[in-house]
Structures are given as C-alpha cells and as structure tokens.
C-alpha atoms as a PDB file:
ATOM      1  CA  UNK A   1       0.000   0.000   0.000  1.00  0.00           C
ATOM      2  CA  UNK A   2       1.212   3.704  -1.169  1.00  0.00           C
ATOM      3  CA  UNK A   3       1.144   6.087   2.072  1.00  0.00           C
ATOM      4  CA  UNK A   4       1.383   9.437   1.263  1.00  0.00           C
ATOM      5  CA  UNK A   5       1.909  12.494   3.729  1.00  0.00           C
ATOM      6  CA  UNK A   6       0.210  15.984   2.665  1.00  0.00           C
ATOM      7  CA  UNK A   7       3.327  17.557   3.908  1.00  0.00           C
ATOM      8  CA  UNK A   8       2.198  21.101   2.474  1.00  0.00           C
ATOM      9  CA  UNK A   9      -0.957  21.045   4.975  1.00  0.00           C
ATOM     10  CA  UNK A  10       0.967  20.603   7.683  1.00  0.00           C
ATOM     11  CA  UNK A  11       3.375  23.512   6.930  1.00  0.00           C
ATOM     12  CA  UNK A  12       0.820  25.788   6.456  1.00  0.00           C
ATOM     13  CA  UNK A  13      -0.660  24.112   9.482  1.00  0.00           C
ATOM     14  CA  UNK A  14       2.120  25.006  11.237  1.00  0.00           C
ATOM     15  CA  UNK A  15       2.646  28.108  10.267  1.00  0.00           C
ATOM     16  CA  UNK A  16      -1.193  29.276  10.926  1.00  0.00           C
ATOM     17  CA  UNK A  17      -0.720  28.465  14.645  1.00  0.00           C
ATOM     18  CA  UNK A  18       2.546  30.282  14.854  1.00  0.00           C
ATOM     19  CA  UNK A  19       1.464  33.150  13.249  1.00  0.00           C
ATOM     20  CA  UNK A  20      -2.076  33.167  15.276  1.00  0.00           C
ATOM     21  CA  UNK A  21       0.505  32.615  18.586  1.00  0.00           C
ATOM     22  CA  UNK A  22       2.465  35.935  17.502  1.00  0.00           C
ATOM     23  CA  UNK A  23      -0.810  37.801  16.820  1.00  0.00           C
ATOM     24  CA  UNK A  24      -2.441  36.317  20.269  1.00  0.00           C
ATOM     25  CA  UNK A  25       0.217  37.098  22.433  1.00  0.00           C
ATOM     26  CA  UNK A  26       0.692  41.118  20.664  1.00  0.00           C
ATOM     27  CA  UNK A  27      -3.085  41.386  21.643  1.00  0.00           C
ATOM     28  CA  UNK A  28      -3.338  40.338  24.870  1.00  0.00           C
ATOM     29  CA  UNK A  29      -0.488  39.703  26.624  1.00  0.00           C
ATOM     30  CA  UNK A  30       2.423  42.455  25.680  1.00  0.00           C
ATOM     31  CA  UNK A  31       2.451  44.867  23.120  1.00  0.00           C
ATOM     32  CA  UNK A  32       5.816  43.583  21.565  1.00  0.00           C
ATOM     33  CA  UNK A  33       7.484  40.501  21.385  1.00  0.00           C
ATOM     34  CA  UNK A  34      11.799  41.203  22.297  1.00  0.00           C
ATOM     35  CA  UNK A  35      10.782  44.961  21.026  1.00  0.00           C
ATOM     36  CA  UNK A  36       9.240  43.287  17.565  1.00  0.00           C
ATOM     37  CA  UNK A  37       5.660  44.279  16.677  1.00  0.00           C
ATOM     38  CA  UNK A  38       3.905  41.223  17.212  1.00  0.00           C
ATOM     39  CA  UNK A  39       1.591  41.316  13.764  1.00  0.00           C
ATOM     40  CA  UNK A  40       5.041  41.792  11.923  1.00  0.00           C
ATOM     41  CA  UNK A  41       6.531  39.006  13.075  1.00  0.00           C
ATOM     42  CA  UNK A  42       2.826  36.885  12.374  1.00  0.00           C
ATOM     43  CA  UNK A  43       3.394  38.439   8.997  1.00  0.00           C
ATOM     44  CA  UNK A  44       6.752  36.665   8.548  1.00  0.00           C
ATOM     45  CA  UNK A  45       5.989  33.613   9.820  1.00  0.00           C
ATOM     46  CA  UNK A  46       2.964  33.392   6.969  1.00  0.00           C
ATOM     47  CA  UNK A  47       6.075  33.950   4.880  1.00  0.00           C
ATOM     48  CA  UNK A  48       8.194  31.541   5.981  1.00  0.00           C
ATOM     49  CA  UNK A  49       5.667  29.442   5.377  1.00  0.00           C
ATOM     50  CA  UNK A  50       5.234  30.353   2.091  1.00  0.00           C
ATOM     51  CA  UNK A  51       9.210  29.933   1.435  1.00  0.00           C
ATOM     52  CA  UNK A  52       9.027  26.319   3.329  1.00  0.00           C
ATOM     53  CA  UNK A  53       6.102  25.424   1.083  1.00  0.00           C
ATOM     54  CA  UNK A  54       8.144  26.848  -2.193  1.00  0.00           C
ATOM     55  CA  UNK A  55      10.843  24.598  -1.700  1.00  0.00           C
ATOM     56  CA  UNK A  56       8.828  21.985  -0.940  1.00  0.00           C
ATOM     57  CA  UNK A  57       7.188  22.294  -3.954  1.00  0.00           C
ATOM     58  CA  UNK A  58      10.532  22.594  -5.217  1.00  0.00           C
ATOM     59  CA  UNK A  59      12.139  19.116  -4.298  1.00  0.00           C
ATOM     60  CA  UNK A  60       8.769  17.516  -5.134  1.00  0.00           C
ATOM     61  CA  UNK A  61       9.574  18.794  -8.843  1.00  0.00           C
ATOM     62  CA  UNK A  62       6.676  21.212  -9.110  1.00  0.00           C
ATOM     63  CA  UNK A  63       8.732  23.991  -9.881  1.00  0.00           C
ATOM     64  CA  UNK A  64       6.141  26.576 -11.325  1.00  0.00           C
ATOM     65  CA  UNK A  65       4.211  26.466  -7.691  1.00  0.00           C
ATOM     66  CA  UNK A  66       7.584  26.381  -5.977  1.00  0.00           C
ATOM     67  CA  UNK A  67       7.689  30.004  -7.828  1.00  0.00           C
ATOM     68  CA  UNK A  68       4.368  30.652  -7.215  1.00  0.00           C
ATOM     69  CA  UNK A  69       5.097  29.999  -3.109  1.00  0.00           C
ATOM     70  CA  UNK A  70       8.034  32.020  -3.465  1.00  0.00           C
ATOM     71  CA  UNK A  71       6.952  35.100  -5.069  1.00  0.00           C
ATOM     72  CA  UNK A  72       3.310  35.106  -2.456  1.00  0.00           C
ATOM     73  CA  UNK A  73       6.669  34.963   0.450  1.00  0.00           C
ATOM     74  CA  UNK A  74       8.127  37.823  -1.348  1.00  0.00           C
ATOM     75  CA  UNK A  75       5.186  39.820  -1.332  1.00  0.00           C
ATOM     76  CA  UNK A  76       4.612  39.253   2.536  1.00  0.00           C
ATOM     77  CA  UNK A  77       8.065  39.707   3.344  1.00  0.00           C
ATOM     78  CA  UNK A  78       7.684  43.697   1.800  1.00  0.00           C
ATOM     79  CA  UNK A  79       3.968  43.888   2.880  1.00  0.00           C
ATOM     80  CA  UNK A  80       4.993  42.895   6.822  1.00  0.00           C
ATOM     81  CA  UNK A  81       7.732  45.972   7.351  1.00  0.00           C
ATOM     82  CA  UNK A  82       6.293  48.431   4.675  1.00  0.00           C
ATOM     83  CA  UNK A  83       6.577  51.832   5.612  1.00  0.00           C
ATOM     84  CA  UNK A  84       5.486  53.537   2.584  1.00  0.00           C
ATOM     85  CA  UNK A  85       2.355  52.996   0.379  1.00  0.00           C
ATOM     86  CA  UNK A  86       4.557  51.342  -2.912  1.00  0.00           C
ATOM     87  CA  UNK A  87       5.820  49.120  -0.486  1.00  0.00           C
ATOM     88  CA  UNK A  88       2.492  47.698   0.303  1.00  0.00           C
ATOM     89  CA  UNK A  89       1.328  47.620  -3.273  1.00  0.00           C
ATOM     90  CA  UNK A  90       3.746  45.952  -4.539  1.00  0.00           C
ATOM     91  CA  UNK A  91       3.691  43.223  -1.847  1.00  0.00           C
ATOM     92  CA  UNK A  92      -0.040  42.949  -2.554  1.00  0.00           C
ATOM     93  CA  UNK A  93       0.716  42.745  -6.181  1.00  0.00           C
ATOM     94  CA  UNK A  94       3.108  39.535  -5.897  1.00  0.00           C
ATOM     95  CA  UNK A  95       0.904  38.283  -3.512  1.00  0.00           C
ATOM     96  CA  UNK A  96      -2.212  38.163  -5.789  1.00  0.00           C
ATOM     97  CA  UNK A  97       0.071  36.849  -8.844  1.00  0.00           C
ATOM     98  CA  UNK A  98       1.590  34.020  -6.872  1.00  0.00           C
ATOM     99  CA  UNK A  99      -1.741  33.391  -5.434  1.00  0.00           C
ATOM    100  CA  UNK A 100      -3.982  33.426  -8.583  1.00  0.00           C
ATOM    101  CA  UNK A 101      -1.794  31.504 -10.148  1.00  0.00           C
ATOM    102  CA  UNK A 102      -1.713  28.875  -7.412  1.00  0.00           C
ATOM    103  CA  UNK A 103      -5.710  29.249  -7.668  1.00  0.00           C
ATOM    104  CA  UNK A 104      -5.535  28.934 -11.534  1.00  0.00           C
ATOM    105  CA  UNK A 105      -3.570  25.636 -11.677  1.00  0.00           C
ATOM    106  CA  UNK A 106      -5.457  23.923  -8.504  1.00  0.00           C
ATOM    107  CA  UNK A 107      -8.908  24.258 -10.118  1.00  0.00           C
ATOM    108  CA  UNK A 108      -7.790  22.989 -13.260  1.00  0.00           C
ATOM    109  CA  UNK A 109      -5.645  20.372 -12.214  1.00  0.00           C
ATOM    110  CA  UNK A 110      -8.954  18.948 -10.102  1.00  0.00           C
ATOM    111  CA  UNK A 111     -11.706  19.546 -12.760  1.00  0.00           C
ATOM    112  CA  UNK A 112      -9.038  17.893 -14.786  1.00  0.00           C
ATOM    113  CA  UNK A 113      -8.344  14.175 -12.521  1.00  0.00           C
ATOM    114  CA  UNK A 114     -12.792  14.568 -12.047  1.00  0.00           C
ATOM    115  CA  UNK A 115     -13.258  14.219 -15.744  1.00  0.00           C
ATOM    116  CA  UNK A 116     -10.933  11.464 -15.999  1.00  0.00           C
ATOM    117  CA  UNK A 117     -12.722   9.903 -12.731  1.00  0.00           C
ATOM    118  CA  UNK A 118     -16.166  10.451 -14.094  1.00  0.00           C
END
C-alpha cells in the first residue's frame, strides 16, 4: 500500500498556529514581542511558510508552484515591514500573482483528474 503524507498542509498548518501565537500574544499579553511588533513578526511567519512550502514544492519537482510559493513569500516579506504605500502595493501585487496563479492551476488540475474519474 502507497502512504502518502500531505506535507504542504501541515506547513501551512504550522505556520497558521505560529502566526495566530504571535498575533495572540501582541493582543493580549504584551504589546511587543523582544521589542518586535507582534503582527510583523505573524506576517513573517505566513512567509516563511510560504518559502518552506516553495521549496517543498521545489524538491517535489513542481517547480512553477515552488515560484508561485516564493513570489506570495516575497510579497509578505515587503507587505509585513512596509513603511510607505509602494511598499504595500507591490507586496499585494506579488501576492495576488503568486496566489492566482496557485488558484488557476489547482482548479484545473482537479476539474481535470474529475473528468478522468467520471
């Protein structure tokens, strides 16, 4: 029997609950975590996931979503510190072309293995 492990839902698994853990513990408990603002850091661990997820995609030989992973990190990495207002554009920018193209590919790739179910 073939086992297979979803390793990519478990990284972003993983990342969710750290970032949610940096967010938590900004709102309630301290305003800054070692002097770092709290949704910054939740910010960059979304990112890091992203990256983990890129090269994951990466050694599994998907390389067009290991760029897709790595250009959403890119955009989170300039959206999390931005201080000006083309900062956060462009981060949202890479961020919606990594991500529609992640969309793009996962819709088709399942209509694609239904029709050849069904």
């Amino acid at each position: 029997m073939d086992e297979t492990v979803d390793v990519q839902g478990t990284a972003i698994g993983v990342g969710t609950i750290a970032a949610l853990a940096f967010f938590a513990y900004g709102r309630y408990i301290d305003e800054t975590i070692l002097g770092l603002d709290p949704t910054m850091l939740a910010i960059g661990a979304f990112a890091a996931t992203f990256a983990a997820i890129a090269v994951l995609h990466g050694a599994y030989g998907r390389r067009d979503f290991a760029v897709a992973h790595a250009v959403a990190a890119i955009g989170l990495v300039l959206v999390a510190p931005a201080t000006s207002a083309l900062q956060v554009l462009g981060g949202y920018l890479l961020l919606v072309v990594g991500g529609a193209y992640i969309a793009l590919v996962t819709i088709r790739t399942r209509r694609a293995e239904r029709e050849a179910a069904g």
